[in-house]
PDB file of N, CA and C in Angstrom:
ATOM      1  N   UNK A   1      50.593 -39.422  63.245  1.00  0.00           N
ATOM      2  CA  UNK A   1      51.412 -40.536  63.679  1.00  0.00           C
ATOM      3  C   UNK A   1      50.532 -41.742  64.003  1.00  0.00           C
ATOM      4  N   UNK A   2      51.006 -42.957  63.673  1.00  0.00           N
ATOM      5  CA  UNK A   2      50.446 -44.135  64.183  1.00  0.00           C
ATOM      6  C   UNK A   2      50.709 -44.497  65.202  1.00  0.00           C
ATOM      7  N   UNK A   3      50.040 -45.383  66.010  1.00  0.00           N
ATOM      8  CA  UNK A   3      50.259 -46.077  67.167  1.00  0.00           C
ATOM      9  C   UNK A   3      51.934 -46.810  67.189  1.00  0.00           C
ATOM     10  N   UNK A   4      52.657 -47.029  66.244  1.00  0.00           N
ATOM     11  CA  UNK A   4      53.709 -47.394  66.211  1.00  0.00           C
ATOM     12  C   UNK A   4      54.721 -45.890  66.301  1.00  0.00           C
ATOM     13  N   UNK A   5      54.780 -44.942  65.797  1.00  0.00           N
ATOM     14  CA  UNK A   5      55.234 -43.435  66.042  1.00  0.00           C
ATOM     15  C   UNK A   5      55.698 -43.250  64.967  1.00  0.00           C
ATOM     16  N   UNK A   6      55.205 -43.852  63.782  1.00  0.00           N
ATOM     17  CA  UNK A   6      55.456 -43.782  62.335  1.00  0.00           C
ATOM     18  C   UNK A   6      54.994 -42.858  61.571  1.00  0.00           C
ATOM     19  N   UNK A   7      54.775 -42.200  60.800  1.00  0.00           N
ATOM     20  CA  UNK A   7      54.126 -41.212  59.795  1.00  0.00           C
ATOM     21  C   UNK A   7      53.525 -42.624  58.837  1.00  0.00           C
ATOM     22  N   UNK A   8      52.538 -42.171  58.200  1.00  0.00           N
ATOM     23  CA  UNK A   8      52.065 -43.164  57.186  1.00  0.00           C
ATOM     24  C   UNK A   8      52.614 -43.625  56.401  1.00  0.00           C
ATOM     25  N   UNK A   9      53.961 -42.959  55.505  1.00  0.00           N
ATOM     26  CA  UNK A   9      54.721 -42.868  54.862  1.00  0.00           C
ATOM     27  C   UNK A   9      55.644 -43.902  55.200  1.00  0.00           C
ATOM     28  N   UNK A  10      56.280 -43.455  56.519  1.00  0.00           N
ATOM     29  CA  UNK A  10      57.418 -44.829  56.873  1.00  0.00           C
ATOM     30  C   UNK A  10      56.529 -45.927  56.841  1.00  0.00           C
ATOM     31  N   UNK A  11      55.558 -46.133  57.481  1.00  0.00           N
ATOM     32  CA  UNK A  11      54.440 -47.397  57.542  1.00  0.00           C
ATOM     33  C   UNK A  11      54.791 -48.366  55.843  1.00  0.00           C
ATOM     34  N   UNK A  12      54.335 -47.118  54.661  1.00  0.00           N
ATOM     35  CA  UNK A  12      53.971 -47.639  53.895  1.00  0.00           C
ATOM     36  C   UNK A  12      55.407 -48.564  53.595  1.00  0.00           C
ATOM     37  N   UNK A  13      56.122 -47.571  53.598  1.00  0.00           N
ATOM     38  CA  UNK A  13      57.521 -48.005  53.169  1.00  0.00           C
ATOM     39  C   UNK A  13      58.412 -48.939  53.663  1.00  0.00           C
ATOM     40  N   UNK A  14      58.044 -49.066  55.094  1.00  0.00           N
ATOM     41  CA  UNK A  14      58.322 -50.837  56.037  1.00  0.00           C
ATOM     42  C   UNK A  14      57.566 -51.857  55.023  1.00  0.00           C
ATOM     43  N   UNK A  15      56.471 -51.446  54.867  1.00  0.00           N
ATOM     44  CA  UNK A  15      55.137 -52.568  54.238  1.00  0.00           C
ATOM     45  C   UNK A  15      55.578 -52.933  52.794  1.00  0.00           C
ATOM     46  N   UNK A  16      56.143 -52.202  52.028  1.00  0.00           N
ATOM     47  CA  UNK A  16      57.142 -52.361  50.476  1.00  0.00           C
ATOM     48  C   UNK A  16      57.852 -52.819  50.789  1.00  0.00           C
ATOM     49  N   UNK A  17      58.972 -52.604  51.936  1.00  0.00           N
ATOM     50  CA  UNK A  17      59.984 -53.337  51.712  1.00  0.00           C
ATOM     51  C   UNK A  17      60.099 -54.872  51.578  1.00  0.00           C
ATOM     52  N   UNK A  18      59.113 -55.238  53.032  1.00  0.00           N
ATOM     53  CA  UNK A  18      58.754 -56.958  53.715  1.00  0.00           C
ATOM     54  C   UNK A  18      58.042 -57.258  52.067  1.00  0.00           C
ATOM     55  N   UNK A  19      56.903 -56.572  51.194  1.00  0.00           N
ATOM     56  CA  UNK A  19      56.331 -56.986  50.249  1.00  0.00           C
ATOM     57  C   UNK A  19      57.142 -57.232  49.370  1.00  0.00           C
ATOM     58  N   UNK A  20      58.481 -56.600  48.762  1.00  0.00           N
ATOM     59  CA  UNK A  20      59.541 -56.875  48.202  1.00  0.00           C
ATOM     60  C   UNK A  20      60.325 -58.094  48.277  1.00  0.00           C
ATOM     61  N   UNK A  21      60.450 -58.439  49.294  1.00  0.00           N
ATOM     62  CA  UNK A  21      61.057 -59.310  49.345  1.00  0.00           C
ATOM     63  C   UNK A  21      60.407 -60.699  49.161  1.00  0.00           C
ATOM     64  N   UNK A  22      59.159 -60.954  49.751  1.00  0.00           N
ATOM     65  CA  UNK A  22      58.137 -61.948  49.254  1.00  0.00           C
ATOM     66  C   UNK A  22      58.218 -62.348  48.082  1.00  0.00           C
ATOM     67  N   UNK A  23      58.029 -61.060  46.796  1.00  0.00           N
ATOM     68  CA  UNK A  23      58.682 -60.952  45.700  1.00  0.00           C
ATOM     69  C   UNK A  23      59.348 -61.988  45.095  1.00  0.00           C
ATOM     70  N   UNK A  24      60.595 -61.330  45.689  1.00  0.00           N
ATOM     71  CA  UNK A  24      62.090 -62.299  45.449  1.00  0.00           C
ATOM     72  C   UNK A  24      61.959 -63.924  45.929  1.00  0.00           C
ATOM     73  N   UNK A  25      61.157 -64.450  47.116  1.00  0.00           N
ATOM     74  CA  UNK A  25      60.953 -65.692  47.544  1.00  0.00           C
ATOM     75  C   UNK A  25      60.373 -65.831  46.166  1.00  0.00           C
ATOM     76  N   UNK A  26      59.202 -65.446  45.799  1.00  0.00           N
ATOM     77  CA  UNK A  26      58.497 -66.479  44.906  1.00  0.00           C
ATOM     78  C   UNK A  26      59.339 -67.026  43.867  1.00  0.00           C
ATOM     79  N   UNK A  27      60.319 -66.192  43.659  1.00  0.00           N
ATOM     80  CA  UNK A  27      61.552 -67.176  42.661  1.00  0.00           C
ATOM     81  C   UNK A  27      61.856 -68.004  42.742  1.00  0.00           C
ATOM     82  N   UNK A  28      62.115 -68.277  44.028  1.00  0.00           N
ATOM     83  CA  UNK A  28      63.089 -70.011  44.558  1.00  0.00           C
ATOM     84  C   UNK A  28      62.186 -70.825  44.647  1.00  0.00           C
ATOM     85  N   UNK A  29      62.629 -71.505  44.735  1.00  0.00           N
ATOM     86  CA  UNK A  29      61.471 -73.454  44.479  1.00  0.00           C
ATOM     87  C   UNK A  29      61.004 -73.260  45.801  1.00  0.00           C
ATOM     88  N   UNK A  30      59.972 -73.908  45.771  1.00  0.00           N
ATOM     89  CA  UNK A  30      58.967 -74.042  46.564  1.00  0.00           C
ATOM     90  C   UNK A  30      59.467 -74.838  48.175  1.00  0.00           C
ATOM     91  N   UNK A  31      60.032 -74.626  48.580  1.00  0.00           N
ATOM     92  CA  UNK A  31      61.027 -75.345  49.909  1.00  0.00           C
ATOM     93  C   UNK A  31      60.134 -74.678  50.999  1.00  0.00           C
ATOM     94  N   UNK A  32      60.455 -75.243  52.229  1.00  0.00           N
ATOM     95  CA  UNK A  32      59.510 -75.093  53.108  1.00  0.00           C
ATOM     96  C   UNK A  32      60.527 -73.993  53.773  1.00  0.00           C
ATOM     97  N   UNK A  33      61.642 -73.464  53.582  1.00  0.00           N
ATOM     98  CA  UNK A  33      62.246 -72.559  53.888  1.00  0.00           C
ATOM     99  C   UNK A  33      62.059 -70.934  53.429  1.00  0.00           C
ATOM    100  N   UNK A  34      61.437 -71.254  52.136  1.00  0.00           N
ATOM    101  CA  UNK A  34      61.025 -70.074  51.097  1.00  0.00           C
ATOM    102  C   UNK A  34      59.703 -70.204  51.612  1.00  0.00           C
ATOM    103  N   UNK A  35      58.844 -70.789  52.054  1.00  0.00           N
ATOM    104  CA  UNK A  35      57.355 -70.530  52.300  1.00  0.00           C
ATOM    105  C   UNK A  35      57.292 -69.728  53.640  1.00  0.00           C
ATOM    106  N   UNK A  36      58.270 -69.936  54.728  1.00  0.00           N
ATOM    107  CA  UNK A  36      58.406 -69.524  55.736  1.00  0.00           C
ATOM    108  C   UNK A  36      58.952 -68.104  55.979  1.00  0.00           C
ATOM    109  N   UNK A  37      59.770 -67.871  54.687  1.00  0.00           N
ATOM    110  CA  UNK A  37      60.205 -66.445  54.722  1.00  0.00           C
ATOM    111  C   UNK A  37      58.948 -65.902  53.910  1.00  0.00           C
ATOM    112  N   UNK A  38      58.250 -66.505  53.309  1.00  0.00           N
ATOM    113  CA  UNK A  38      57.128 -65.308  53.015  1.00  0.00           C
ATOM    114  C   UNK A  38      56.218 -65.292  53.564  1.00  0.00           C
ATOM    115  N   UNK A  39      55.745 -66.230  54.428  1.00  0.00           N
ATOM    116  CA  UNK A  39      54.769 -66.050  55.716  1.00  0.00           C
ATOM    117  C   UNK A  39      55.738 -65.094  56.687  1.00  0.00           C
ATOM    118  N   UNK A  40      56.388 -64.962  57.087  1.00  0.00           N
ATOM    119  CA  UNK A  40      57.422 -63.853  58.130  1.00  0.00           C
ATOM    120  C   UNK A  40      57.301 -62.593  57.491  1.00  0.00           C
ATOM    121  N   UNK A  41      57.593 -62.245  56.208  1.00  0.00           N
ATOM    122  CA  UNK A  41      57.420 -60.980  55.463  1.00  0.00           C
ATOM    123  C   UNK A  41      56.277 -60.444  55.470  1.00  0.00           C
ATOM    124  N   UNK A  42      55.474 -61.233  54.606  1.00  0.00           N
ATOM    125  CA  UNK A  42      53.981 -61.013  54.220  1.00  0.00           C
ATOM    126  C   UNK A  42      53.399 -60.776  55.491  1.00  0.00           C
ATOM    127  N   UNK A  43      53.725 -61.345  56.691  1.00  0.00           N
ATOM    128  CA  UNK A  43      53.358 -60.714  58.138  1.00  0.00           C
ATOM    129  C   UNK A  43      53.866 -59.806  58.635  1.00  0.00           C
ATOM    130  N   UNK A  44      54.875 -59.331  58.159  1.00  0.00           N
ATOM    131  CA  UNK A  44      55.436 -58.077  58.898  1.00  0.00           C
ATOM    132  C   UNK A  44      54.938 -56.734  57.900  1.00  0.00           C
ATOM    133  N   UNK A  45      54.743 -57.337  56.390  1.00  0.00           N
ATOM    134  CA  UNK A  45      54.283 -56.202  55.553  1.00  0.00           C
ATOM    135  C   UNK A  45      52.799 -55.936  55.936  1.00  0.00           C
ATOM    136  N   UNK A  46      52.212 -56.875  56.356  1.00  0.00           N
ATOM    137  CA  UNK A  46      50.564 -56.393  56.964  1.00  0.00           C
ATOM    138  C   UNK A  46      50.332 -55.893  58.346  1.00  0.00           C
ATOM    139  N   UNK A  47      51.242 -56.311  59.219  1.00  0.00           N
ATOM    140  CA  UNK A  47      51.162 -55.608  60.390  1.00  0.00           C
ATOM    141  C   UNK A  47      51.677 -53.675  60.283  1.00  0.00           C
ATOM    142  N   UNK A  48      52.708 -53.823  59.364  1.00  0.00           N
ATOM    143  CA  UNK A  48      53.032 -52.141  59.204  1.00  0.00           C
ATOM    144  C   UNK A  48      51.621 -51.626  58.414  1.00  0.00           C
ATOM    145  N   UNK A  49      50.568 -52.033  57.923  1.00  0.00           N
ATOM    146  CA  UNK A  49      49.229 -51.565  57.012  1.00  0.00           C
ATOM    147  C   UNK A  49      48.558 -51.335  57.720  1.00  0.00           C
ATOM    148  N   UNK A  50      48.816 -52.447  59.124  1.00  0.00           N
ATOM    149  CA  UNK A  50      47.779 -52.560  60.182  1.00  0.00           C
ATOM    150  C   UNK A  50      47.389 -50.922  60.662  1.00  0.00           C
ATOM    151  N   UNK A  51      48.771 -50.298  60.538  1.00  0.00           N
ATOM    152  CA  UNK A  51      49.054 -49.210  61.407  1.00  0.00           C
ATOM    153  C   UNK A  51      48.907 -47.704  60.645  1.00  0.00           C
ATOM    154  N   UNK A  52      48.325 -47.972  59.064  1.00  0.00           N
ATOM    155  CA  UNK A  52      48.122 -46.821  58.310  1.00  0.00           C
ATOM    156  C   UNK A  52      46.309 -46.509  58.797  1.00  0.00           C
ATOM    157  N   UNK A  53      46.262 -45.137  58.769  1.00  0.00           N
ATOM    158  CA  UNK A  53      44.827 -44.445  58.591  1.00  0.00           C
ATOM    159  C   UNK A  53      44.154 -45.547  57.747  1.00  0.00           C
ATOM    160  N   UNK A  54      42.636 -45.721  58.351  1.00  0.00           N
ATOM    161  CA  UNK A  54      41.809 -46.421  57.587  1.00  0.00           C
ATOM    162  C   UNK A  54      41.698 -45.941  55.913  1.00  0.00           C
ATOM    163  N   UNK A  55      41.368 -44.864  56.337  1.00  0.00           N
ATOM    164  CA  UNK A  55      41.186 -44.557  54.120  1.00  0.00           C
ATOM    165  C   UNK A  55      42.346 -45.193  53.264  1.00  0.00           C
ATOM    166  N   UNK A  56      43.667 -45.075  54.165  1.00  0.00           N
ATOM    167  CA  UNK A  56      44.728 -45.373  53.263  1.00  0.00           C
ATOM    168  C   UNK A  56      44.907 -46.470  53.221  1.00  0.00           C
ATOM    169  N   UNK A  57      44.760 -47.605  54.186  1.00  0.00           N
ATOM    170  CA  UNK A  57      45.123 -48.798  54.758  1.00  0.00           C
ATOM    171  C   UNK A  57      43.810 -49.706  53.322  1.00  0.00           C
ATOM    172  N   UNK A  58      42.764 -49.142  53.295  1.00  0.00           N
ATOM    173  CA  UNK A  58      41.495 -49.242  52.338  1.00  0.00           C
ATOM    174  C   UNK A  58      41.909 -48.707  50.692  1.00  0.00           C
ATOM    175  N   UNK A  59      42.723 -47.920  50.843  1.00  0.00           N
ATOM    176  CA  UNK A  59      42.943 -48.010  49.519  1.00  0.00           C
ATOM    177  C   UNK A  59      44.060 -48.968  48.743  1.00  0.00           C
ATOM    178  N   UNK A  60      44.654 -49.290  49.617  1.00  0.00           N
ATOM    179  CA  UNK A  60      46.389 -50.261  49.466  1.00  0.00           C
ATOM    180  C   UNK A  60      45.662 -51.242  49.501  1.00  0.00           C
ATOM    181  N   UNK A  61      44.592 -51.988  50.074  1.00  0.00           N
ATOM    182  CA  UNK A  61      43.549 -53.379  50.027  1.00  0.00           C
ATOM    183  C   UNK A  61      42.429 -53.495  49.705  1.00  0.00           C
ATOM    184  N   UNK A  62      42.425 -52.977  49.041  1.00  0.00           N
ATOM    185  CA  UNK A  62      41.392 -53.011  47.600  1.00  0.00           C
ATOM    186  C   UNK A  62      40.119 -53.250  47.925  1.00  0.00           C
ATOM    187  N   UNK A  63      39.592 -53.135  49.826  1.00  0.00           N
ATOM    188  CA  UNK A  63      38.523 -53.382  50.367  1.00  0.00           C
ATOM    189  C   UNK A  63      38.409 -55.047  50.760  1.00  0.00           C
ATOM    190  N   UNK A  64      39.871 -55.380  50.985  1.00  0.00           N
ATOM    191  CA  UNK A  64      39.725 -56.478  51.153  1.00  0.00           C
ATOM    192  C   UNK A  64      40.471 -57.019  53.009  1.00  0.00           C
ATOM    193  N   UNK A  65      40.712 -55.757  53.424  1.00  0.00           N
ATOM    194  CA  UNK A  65      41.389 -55.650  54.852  1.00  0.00           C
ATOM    195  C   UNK A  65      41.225 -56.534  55.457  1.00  0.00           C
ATOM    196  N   UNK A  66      40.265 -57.019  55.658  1.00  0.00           N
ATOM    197  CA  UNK A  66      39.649 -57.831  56.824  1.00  0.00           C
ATOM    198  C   UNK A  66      40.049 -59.389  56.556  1.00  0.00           C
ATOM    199  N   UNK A  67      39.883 -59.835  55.421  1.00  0.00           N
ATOM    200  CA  UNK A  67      40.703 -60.760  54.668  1.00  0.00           C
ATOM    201  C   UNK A  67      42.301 -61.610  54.993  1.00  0.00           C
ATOM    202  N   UNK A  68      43.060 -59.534  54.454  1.00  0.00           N
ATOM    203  CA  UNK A  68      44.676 -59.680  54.709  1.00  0.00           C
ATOM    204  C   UNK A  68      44.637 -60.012  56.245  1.00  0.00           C
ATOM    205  N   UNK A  69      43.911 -59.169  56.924  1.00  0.00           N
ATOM    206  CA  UNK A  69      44.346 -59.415  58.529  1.00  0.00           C
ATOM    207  C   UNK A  69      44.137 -60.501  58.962  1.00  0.00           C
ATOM    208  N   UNK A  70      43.256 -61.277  58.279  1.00  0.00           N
ATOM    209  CA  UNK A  70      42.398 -62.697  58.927  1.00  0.00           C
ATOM    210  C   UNK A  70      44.000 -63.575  58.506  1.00  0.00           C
ATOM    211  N   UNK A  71      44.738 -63.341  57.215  1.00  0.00           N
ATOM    212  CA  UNK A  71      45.678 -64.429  56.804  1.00  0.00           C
ATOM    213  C   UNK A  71      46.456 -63.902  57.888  1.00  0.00           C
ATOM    214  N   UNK A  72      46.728 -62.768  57.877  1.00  0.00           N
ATOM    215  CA  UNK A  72      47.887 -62.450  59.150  1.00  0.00           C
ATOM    216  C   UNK A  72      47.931 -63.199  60.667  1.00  0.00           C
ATOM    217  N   UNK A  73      46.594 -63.093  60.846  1.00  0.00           N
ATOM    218  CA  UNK A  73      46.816 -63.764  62.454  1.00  0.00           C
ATOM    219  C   UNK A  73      46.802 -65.277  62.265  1.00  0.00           C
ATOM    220  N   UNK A  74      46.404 -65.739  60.967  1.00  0.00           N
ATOM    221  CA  UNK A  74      46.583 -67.433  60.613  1.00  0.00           C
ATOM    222  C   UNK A  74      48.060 -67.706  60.951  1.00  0.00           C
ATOM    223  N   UNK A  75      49.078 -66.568  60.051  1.00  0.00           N
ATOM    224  CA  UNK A  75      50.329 -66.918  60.274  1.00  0.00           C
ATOM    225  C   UNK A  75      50.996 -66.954  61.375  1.00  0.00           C
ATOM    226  N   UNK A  76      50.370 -66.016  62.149  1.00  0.00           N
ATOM    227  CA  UNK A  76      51.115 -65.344  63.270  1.00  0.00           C
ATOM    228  C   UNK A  76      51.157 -66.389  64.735  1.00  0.00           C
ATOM    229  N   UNK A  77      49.325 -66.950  64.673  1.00  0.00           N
ATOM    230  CA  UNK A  77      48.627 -67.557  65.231  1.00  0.00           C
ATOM    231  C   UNK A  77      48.566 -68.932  64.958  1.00  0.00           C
ATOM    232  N   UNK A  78      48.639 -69.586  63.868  1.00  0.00           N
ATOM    233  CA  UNK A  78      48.522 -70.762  63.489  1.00  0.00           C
ATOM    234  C   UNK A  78      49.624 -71.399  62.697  1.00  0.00           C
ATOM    235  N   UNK A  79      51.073 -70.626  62.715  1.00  0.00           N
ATOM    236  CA  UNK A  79      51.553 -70.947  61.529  1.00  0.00           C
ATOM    237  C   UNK A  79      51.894 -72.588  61.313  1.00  0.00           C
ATOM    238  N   UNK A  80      52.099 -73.184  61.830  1.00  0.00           N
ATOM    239  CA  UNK A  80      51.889 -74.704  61.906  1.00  0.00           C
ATOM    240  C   UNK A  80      51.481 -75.277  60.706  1.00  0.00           C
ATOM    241  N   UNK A  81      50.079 -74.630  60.984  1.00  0.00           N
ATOM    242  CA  UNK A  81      48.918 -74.957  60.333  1.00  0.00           C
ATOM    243  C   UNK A  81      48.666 -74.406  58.922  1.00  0.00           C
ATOM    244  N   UNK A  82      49.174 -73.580  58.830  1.00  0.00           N
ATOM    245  CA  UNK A  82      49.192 -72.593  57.864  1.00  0.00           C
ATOM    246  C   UNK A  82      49.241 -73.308  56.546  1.00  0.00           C
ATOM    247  N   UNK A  83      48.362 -73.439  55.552  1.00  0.00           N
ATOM    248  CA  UNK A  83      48.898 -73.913  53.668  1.00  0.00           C
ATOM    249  C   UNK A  83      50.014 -73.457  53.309  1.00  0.00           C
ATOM    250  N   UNK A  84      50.977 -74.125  53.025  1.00  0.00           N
ATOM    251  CA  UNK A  84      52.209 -73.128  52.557  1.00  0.00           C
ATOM    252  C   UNK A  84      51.752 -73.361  50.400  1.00  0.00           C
ATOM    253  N   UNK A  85      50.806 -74.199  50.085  1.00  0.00           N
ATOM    254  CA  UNK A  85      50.306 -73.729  48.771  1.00  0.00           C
ATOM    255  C   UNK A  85      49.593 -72.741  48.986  1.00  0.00           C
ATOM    256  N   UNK A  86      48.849 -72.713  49.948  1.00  0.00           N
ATOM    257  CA  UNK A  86      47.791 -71.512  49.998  1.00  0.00           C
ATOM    258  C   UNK A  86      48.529 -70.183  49.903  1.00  0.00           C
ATOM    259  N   UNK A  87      49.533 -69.994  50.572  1.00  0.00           N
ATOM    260  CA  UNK A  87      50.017 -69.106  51.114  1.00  0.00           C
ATOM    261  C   UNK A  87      51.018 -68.900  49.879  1.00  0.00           C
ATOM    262  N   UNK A  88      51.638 -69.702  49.219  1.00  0.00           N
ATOM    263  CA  UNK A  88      52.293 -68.997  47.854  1.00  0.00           C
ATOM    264  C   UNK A  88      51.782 -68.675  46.913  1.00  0.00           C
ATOM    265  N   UNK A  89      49.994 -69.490  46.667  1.00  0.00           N
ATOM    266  CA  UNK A  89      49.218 -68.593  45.651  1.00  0.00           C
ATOM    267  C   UNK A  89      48.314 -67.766  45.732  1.00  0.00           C
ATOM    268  N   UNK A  90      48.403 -67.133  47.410  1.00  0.00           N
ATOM    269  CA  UNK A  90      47.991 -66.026  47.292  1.00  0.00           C
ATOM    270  C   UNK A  90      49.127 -64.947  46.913  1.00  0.00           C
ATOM    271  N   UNK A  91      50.579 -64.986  47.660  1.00  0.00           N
ATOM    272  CA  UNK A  91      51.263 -64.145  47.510  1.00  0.00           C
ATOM    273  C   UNK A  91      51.710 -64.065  46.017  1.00  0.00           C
ATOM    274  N   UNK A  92      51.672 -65.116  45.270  1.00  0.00           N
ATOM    275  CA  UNK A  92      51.957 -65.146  44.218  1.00  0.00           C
ATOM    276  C   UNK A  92      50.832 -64.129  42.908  1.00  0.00           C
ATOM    277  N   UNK A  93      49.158 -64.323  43.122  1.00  0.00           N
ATOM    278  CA  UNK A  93      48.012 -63.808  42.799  1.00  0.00           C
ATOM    279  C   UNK A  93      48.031 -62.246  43.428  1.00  0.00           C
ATOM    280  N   UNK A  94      48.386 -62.038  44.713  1.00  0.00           N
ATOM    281  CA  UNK A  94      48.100 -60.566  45.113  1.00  0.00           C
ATOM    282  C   UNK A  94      48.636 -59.877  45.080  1.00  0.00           C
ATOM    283  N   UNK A  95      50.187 -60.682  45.730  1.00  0.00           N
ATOM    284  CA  UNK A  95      51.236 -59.551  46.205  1.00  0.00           C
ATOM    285  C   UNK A  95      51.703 -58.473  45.355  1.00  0.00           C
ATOM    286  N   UNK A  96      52.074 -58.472  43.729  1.00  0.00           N
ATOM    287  CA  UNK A  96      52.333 -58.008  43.120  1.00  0.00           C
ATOM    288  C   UNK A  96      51.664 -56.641  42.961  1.00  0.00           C
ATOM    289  N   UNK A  97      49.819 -56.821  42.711  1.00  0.00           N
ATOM    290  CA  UNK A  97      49.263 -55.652  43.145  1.00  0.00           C
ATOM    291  C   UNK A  97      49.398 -54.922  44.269  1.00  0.00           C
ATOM    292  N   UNK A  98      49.637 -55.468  45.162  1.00  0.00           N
ATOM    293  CA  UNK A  98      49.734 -54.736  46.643  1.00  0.00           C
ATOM    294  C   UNK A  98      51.073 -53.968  46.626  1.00  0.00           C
ATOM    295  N   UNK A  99      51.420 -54.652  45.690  1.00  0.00           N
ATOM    296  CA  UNK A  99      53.742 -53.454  45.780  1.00  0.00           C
ATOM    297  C   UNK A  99      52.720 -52.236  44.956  1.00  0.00           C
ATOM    298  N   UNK A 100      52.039 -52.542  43.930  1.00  0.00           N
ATOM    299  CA  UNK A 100      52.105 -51.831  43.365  1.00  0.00           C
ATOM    300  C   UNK A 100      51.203 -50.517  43.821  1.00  0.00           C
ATOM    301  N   UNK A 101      50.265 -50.851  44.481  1.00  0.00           N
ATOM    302  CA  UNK A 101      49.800 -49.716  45.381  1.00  0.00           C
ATOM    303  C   UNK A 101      50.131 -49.233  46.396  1.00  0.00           C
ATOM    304  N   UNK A 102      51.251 -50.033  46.968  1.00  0.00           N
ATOM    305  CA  UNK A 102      52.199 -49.291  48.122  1.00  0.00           C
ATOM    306  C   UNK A 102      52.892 -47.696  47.265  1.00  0.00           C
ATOM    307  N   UNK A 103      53.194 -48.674  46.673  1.00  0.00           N
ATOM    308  CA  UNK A 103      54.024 -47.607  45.371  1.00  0.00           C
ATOM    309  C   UNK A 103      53.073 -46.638  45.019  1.00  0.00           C
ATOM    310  N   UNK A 104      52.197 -46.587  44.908  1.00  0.00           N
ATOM    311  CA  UNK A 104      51.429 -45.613  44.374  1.00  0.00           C
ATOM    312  C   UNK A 104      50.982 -44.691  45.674  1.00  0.00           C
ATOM    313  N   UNK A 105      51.081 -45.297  47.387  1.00  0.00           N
ATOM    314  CA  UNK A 105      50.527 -44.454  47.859  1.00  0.00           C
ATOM    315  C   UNK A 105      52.031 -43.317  48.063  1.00  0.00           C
ATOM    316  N   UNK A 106      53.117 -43.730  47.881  1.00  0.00           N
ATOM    317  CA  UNK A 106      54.358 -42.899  48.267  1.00  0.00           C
ATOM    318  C   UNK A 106      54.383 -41.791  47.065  1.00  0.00           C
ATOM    319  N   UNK A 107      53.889 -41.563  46.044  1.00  0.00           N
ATOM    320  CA  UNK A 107      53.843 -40.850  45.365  1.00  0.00           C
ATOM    321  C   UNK A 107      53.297 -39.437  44.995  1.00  0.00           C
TER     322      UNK A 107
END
């Protein structure tokens, strides 16, 4: 169990869902309403990663953890401030891999 009282599994599967939906934002035009729901997602899908076993949390981020978490507390912490280009071409560049290894760890 994680510090949240999750099995890794639900973890992962909170973390797909919020990543899913990011997804679906990147469809709609670029509005400062759609940037905001994927800074809210994309933060709630990294805080549930936060909470997987290191090996697994390391294999879903490609060794890049420290990274995702650093954008996380930007949002969380700075969102103000936050690039909302930055922030759609990363989700736009990463996110896709990251469903796809969520997906792969439920398997």
């Amino acid at each position: 169990m994680s510090p949240t009282g999750r099995t890794p599994a639900e973890n992962v599967e909170e973390a797909r869902y919020h990543v899913q939906f990011v997804v679906t934002y990147l469809d709609e035009p670029a509005t400062q309403v759609a940037t905001n729901a994927i800074a809210m997602r994309l933060s709630a899908a990294l805080e549930a990663i936060s909470a997987l076993p290191v090996e697994m949390r390391d294999r879903v981020c490609m060794g890049e953890w420290m990274e995702m978490w650093g954008m996380r507390k930007r949002i969380a912490h700075g969102y103000a401030l936050t690039d909302g280009r930055l922030l759609r071409t990363t989700a736009e560049r990463d996110v896709p891999t990251l469903l796809t290894r969520l997906a792969a760890e439920l398997t």
